[in-house]
Protein backbone atom coordinates (compact mmCIF):
# COMPACT_ATOMS: atom_id res chain seq x y z
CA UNK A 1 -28.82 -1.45 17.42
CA UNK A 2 -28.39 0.03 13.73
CA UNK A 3 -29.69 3.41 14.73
CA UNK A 4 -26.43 3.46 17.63
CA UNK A 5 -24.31 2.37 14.89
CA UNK A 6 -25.07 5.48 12.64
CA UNK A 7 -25.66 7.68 15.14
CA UNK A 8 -21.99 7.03 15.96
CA UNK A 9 -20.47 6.65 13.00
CA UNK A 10 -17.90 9.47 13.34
CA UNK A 11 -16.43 7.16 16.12
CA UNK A 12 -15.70 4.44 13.41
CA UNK A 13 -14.56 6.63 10.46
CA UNK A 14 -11.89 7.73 12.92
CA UNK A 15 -11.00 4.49 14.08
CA UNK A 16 -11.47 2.46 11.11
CA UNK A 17 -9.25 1.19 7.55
CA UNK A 18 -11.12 -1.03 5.28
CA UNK A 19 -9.16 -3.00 2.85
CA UNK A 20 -11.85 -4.51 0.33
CA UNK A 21 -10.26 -6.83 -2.59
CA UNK A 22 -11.78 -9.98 -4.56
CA UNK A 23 -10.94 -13.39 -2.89
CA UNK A 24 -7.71 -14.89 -3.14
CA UNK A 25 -5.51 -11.90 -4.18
CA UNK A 26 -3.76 -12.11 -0.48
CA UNK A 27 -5.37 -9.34 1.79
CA UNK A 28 -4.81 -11.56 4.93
CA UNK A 29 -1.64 -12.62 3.60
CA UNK A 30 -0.03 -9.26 2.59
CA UNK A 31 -1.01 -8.39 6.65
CA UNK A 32 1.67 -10.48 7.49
CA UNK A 33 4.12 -7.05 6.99
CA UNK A 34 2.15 -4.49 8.74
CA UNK A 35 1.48 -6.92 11.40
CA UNK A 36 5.56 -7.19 11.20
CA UNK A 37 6.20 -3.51 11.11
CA UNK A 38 4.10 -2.95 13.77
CA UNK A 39 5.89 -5.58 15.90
CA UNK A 40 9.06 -4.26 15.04
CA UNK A 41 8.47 -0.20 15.25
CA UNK A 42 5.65 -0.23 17.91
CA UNK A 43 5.70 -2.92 20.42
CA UNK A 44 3.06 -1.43 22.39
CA UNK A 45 0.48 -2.03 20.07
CA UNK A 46 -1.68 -5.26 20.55
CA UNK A 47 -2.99 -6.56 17.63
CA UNK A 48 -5.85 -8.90 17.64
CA UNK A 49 -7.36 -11.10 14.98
CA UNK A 50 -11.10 -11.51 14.42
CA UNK A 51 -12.87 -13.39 12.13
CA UNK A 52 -16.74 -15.36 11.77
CA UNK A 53 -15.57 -18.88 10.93
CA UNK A 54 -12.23 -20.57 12.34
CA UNK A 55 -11.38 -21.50 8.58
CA UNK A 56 -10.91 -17.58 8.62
CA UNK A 57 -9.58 -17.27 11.84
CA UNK A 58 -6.74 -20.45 10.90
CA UNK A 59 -6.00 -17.88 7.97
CA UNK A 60 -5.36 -14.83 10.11
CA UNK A 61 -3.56 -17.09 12.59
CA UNK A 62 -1.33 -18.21 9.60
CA UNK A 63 -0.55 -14.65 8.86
CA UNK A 64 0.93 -14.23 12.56
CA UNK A 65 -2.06 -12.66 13.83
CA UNK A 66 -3.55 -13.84 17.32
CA UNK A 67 -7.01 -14.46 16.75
CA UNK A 68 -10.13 -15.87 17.43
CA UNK A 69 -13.98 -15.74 16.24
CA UNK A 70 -16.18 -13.37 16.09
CA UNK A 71 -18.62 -15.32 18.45
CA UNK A 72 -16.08 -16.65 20.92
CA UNK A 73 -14.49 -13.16 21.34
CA UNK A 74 -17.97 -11.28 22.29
CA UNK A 75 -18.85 -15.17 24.50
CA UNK A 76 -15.63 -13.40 26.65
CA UNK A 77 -16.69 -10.04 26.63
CA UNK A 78 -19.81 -11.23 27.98
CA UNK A 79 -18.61 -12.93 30.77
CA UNK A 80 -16.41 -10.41 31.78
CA UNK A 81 -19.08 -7.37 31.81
CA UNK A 82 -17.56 -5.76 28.35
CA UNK A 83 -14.47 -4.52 31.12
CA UNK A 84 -11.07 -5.53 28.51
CA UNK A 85 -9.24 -2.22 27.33
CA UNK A 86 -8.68 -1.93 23.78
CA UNK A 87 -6.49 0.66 24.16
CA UNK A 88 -3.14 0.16 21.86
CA UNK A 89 -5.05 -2.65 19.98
CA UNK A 90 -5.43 -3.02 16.57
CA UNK A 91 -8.65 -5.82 15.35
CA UNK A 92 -8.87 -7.48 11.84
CA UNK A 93 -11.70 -8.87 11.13
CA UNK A 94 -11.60 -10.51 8.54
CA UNK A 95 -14.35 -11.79 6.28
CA UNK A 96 -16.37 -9.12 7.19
CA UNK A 97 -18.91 -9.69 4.54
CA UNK A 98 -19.98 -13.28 6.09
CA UNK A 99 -21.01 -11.05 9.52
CA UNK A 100 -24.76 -9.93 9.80
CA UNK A 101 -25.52 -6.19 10.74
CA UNK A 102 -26.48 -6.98 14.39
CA UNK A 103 -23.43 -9.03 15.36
CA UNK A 104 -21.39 -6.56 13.70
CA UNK A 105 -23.19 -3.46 15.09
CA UNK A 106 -22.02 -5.31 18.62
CA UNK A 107 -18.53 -5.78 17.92
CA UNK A 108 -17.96 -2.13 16.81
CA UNK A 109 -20.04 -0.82 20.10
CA UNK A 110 -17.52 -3.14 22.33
CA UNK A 111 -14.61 -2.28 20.38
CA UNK A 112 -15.42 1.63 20.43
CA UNK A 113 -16.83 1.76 24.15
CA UNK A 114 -13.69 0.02 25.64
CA UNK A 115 -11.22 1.98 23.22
């Protein structure tokens, strides 16, 4: 699952923002105005909130981000044949670091593939 991963990592570069910073110094928190801004200049735009633990998820929820887990979110995809569109939707995942490679290779090949 790696090799599809790197093999399409162009897709991701162009698709992707990383904001990396030490615990505690407000990441999730300062999300709270682009997730405003974004409400406020472009309506269209879904944004969705994804995260591996629901102390994580209660975090991004806090922010006034919809979200979920990692696990439950690709539990739905699953049952519904990997059909949602992503298209106008922005993820956060959040505590990225606490996701192993294959779960994470997953949710990028869903994401991308249903862009």
């Amino acid at each position: 699952m790696l090799n599809s991963v790197t093999k399409n990592a162009s897709l991701y570069s162009a698709t992707s923002l990383m904001i990396q910073g030490y615990a505690g110094v407000g990441k999730t928190t300062q999300f709270k105005t682009v997730a405003q801004a974004l409400n406020d200049n472009r309506p269209d735009v879904n944004i969705v909130g994804l995260a591996p633990t629901h102390k994580a998820v209660n975090e991004l929820q806090a922010a006034g981000i919809k979200s979920q887990t990692i696990a439950s979110f690709l539990m739905e995809k699953h049952q519904n044949n990997f059909k949602t569109s992503y298209k106008n939707t922005l993820f956060v995942i959040d505590e990225s670091s606490m996701i192993g490679n294959k779960t994470l290779a997953e949710l990028l090949l869903n994401i991308t593939d249903n862009a």
